[in-house]
Protein backbone atom coordinates (compact mmCIF):
# COMPACT_ATOMS: atom_id res chain seq x y z
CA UNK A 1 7.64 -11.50 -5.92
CA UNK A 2 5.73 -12.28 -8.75
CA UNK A 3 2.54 -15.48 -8.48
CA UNK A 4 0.68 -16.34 -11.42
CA UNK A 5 -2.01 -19.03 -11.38
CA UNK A 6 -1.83 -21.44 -14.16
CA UNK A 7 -5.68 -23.01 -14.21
CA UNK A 8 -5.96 -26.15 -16.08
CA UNK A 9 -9.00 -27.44 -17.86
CA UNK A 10 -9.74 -31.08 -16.83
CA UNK A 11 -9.20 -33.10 -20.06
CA UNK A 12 -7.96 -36.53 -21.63
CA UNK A 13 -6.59 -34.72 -24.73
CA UNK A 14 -4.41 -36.73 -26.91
CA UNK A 15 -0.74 -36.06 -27.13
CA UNK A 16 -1.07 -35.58 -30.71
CA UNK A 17 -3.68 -32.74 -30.29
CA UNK A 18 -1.82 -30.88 -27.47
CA UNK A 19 -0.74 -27.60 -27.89
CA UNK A 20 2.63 -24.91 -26.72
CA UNK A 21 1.73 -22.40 -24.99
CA UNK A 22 4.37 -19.30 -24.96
CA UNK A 23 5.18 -17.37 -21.30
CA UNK A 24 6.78 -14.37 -22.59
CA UNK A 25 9.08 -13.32 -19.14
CA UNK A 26 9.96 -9.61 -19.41
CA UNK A 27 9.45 -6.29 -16.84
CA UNK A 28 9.22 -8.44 -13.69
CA UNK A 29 6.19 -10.41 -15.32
CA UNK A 30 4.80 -12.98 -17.03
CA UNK A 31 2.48 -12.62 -20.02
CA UNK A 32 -0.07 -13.87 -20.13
CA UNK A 33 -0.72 -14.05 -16.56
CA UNK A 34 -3.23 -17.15 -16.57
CA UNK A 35 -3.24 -19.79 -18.93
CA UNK A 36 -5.98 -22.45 -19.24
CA UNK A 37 -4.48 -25.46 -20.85
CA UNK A 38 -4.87 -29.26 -21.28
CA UNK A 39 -3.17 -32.39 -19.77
CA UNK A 40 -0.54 -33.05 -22.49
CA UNK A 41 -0.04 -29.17 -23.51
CA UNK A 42 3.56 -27.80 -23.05
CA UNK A 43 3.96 -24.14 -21.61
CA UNK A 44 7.50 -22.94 -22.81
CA UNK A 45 8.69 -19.38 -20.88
CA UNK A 46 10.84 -17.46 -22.29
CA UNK A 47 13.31 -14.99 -21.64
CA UNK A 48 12.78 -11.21 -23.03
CA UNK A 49 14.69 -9.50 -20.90
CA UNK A 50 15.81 -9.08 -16.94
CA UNK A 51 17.09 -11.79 -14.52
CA UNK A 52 13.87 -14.16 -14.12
CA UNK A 53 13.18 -17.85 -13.31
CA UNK A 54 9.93 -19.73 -13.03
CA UNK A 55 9.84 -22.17 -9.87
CA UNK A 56 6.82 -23.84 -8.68
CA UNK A 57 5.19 -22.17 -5.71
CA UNK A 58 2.00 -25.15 -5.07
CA UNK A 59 0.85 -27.68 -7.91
CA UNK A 60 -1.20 -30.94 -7.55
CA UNK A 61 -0.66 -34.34 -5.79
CA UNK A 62 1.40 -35.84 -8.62
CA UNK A 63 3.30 -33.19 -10.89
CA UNK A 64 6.32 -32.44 -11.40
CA UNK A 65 7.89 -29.61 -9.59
CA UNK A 66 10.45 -27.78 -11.35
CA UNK A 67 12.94 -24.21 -10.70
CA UNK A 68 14.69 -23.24 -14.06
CA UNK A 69 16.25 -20.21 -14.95
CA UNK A 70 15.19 -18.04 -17.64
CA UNK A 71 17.45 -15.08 -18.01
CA UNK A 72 19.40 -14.49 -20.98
CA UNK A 73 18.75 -14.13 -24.96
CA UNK A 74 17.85 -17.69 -25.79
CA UNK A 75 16.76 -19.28 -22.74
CA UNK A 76 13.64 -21.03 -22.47
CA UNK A 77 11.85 -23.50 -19.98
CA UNK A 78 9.19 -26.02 -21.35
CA UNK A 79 6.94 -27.97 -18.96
CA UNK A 80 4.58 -30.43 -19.93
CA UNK A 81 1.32 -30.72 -18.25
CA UNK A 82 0.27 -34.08 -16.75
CA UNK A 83 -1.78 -33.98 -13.91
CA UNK A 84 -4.68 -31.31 -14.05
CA UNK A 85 -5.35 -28.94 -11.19
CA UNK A 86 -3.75 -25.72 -10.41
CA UNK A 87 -0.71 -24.70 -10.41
CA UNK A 88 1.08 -21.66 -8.85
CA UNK A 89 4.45 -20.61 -10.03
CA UNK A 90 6.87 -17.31 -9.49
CA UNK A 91 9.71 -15.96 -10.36
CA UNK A 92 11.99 -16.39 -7.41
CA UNK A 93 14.29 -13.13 -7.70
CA UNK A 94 11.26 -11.22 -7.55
């Protein structure tokens, strides 16, 4: 079983400055393995290769837990960030 931290930089950023941040999901990880991003920044996994999901493992009061599957050509997850804190995610198969 896979964890990855996901640290997020305290900020008011403006929807119209945030940013997408790419997961790449491949060899029973995720790369990059920490991402510091802002509240209104979208992280979007995606699938490379394997059977993989990303599910929320502990995140702050507030935000949105999700479980998607990410496992075949084409598949991708995008979450946006909205409450800052830290979040800890896995892949559930593994």
């Amino acid at each position: 079983m896979k964890k990855i931290l996901l640290f997020l930089l305290l900020s008011y950023a403006l929807q119209s400055r945030s940013e997408t941040h790419i997961i790449t999901i491949s060899s029973f990880q995720f790369s990059p393995a920490n991402l510091n991003v802002l509240v209104g920044d979208v992280i979007r996994w995606e699938w490379a290769e394997g059977f993989h999901n990303t599910a929320s493992l502990t995140i702050p009061a507030g935000a949105a837990a999700w479980a998607a599957p990410v496992s075949a050509a084409g598949f991708t997850f995008e979450y946006t960030v909205t409450t800052p804190g830290t979040y800890d995610y896995q892949c559930e198969p593994h």
